[in-house]
C-alpha atoms as a PDB file:
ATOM      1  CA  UNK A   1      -9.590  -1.506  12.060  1.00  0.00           C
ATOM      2  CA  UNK A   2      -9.890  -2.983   8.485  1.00  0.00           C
ATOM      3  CA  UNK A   3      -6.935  -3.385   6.082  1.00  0.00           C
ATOM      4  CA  UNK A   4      -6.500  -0.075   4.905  1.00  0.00           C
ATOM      5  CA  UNK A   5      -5.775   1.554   8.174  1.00  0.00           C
ATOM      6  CA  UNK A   6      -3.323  -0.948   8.994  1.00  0.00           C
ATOM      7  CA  UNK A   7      -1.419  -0.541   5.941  1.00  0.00           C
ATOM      8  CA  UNK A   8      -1.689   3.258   6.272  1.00  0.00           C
ATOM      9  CA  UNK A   9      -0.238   2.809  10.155  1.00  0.00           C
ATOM     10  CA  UNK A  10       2.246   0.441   9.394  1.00  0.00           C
ATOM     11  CA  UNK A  11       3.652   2.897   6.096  1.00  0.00           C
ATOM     12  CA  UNK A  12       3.261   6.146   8.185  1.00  0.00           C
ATOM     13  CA  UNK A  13       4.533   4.810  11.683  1.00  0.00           C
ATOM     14  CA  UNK A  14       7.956   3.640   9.217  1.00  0.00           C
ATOM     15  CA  UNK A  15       8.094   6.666   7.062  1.00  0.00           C
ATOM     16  CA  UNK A  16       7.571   4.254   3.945  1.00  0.00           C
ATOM     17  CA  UNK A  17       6.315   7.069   1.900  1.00  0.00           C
ATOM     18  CA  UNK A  18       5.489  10.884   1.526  1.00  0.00           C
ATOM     19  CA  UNK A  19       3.021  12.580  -0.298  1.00  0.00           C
ATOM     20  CA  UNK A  20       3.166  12.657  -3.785  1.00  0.00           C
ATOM     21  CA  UNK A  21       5.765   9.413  -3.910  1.00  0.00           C
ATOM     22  CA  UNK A  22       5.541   7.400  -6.643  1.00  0.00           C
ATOM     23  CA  UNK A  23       5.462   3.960  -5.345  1.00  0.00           C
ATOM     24  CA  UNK A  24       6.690   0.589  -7.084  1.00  0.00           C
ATOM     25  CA  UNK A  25       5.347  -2.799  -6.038  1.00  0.00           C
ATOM     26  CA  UNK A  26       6.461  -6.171  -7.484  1.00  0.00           C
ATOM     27  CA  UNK A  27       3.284  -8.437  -7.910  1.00  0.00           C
ATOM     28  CA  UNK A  28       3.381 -12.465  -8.503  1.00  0.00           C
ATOM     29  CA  UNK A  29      -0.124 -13.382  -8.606  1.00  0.00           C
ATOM     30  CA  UNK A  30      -0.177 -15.092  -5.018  1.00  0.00           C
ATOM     31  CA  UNK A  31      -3.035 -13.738  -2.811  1.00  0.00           C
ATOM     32  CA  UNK A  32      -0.770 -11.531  -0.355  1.00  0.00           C
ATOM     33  CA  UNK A  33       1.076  -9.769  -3.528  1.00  0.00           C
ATOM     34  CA  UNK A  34      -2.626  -9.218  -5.049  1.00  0.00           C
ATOM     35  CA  UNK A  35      -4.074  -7.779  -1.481  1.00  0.00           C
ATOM     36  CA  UNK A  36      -0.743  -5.417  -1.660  1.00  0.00           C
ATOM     37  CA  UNK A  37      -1.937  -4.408  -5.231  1.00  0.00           C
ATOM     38  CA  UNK A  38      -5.125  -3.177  -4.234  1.00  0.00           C
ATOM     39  CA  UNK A  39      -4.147  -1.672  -0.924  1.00  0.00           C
ATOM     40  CA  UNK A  40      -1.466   0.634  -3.124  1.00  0.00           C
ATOM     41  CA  UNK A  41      -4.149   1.203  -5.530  1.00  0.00           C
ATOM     42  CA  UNK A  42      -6.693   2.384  -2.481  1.00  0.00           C
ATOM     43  CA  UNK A  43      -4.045   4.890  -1.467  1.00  0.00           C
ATOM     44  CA  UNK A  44      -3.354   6.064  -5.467  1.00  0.00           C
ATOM     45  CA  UNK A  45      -4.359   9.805  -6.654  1.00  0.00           C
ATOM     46  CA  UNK A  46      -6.130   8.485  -9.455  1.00  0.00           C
END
């Protein structure tokens, strides 16, 4: 299962989000706050 998937359990098995939700994620720069950027921006409409 790769990183996506697990984010996309994790968010769906808590009811972190619903369709359509705009989402808000604090970044610092460190690698875990970076991977959490890009795993948000895999899931974005755009």
């Amino acid at each position: 299962m790769d990183i996506y998937q697990k984010a996309l359990n994790t968010m769906n098995r808590n009811s972190m989000t619903e369709p359509g939700m705009h989402v808000i994620a604090a970044v610092s720069g460190g690698a875990d706050s970076v991977c959490l950027l890009w795993v948000l921006k895999h899931f974005s409409a755009d």
